[in-house]
C-alpha atoms as a PDB file:
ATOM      1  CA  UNK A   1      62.706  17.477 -19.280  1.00  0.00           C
ATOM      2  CA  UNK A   2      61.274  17.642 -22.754  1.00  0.00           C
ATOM      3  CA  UNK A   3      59.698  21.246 -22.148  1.00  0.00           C
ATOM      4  CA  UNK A   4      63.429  21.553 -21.516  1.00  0.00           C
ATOM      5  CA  UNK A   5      64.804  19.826 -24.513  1.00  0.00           C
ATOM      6  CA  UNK A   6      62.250  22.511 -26.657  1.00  0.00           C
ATOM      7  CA  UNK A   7      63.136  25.262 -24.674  1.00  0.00           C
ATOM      8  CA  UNK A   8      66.689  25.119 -25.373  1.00  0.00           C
ATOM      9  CA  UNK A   9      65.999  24.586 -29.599  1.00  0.00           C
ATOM     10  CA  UNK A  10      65.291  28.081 -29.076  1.00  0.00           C
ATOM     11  CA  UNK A  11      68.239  29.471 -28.000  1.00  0.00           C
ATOM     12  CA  UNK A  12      71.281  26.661 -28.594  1.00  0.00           C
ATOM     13  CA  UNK A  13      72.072  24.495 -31.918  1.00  0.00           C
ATOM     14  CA  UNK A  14      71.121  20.667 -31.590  1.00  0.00           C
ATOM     15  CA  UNK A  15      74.549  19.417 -31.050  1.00  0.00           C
ATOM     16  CA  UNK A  16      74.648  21.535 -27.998  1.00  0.00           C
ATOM     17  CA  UNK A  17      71.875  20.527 -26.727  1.00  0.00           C
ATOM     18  CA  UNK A  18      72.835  16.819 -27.320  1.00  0.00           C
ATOM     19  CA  UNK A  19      75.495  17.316 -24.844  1.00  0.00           C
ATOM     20  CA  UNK A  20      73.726  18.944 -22.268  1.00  0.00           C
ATOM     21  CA  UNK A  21      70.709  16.428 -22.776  1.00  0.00           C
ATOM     22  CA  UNK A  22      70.871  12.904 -23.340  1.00  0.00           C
ATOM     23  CA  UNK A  23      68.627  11.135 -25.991  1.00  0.00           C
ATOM     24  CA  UNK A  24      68.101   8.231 -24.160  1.00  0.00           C
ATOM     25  CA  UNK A  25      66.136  10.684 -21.500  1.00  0.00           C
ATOM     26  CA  UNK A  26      64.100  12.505 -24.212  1.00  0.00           C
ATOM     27  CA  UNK A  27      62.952   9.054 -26.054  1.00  0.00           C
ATOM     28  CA  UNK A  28      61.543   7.959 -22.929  1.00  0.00           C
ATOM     29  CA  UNK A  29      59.720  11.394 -22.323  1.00  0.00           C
ATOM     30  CA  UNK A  30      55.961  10.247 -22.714  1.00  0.00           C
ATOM     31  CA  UNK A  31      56.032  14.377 -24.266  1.00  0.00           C
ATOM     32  CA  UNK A  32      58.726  12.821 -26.529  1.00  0.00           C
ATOM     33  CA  UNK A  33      56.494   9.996 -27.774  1.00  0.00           C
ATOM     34  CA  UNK A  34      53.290  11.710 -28.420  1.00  0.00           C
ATOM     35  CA  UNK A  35      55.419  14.294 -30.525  1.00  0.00           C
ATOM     36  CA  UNK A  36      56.988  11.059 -32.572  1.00  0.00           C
ATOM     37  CA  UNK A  37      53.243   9.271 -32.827  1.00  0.00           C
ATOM     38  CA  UNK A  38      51.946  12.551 -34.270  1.00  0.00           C
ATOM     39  CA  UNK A  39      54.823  12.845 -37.111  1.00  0.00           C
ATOM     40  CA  UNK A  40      54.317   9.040 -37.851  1.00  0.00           C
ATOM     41  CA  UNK A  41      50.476  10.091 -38.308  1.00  0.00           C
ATOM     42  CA  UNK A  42      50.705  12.947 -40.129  1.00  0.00           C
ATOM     43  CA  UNK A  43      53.488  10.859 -42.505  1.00  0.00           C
ATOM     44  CA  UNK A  44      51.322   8.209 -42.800  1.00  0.00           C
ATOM     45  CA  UNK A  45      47.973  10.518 -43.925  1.00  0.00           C
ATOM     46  CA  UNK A  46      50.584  12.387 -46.163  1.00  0.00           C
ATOM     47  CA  UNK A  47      51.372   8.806 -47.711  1.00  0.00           C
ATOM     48  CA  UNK A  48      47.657   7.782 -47.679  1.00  0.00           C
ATOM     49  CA  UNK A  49      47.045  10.926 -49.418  1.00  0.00           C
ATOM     50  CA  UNK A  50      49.280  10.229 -52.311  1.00  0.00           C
ATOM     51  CA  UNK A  51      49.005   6.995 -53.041  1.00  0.00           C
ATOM     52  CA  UNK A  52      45.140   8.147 -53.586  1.00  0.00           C
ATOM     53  CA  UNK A  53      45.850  10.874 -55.961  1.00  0.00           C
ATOM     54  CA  UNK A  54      48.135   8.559 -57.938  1.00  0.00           C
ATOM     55  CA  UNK A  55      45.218   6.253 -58.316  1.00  0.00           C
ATOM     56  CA  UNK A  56      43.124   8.911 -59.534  1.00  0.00           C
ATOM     57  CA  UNK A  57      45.331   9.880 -61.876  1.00  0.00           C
ATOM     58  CA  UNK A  58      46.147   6.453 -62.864  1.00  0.00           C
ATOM     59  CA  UNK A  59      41.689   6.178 -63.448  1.00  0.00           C
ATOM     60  CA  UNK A  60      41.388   9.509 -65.195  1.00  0.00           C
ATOM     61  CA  UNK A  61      44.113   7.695 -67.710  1.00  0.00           C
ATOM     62  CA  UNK A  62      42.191   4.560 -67.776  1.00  0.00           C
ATOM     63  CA  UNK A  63      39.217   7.056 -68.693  1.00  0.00           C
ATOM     64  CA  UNK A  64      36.795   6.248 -65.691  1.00  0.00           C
ATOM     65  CA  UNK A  65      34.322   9.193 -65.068  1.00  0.00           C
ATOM     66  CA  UNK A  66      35.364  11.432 -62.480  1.00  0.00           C
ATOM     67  CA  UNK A  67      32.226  11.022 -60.586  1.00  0.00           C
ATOM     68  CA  UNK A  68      33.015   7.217 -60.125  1.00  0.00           C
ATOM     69  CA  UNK A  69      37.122   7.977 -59.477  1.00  0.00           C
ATOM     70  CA  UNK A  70      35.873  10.174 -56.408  1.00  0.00           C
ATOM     71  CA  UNK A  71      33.343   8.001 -54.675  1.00  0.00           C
ATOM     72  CA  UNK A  72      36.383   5.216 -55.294  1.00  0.00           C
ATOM     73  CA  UNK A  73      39.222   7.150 -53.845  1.00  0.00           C
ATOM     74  CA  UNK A  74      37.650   9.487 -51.456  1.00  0.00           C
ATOM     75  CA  UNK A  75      38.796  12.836 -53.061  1.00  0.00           C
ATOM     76  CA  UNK A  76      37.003  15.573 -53.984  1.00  0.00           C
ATOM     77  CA  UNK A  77      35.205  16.201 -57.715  1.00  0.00           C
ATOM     78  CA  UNK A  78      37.466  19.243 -57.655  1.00  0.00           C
ATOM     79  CA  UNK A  79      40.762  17.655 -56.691  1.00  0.00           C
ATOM     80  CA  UNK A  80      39.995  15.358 -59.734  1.00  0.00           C
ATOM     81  CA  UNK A  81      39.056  17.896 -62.082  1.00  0.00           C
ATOM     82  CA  UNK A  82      42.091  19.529 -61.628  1.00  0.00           C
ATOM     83  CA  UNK A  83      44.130  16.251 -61.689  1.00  0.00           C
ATOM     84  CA  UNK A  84      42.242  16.015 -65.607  1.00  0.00           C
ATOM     85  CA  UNK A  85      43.202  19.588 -66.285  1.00  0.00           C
ATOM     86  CA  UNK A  86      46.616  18.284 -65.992  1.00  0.00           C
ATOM     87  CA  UNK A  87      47.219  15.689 -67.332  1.00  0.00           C
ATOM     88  CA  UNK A  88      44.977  16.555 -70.998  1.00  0.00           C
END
């Protein structure tokens, strides 16, 4: 059913396929759920991801060496460096 449901994205708009497929069938698709856990990941990493470079940048204000903001937060020298570039 889901192969279905992605099959038809090519060819139809969603509101067709809404009719011909019902939601309640695709939610239960296990296909259905791994898709949805893997968006919640990646969102999550995304927001992970952020909220790290905001601290860094928040550090770098604070003036804490980048050497010390990197082993704290996880990102690289480079990603920090750049982070300084922008912000002097």
């Amino acid at each position: 059913m889901a192969a279905t449901y992605i099959l038809a994205g090519l060819k139809f708009e969603t509101a067709v396929i809404a009719q011909i497929i019902r939601r309640d069938v695709m939610q239960e698709s296990v296909t259905y759920q791994a898709i949805l856990r893997e968006g919640v990941e990646q969102g999550l990493e995304r927001g992970r991801e952020a909220e790290r470079q905001e601290i860094a940048l928040n550090l770098l204000r604070e003036g804490m060496t980048i050497d010390l903001i990197s082993r704290t937060t996880g990102l690289p020298l480079q990603a920090i460096q750049h982070r300084q570039q922008q912000i002097s």
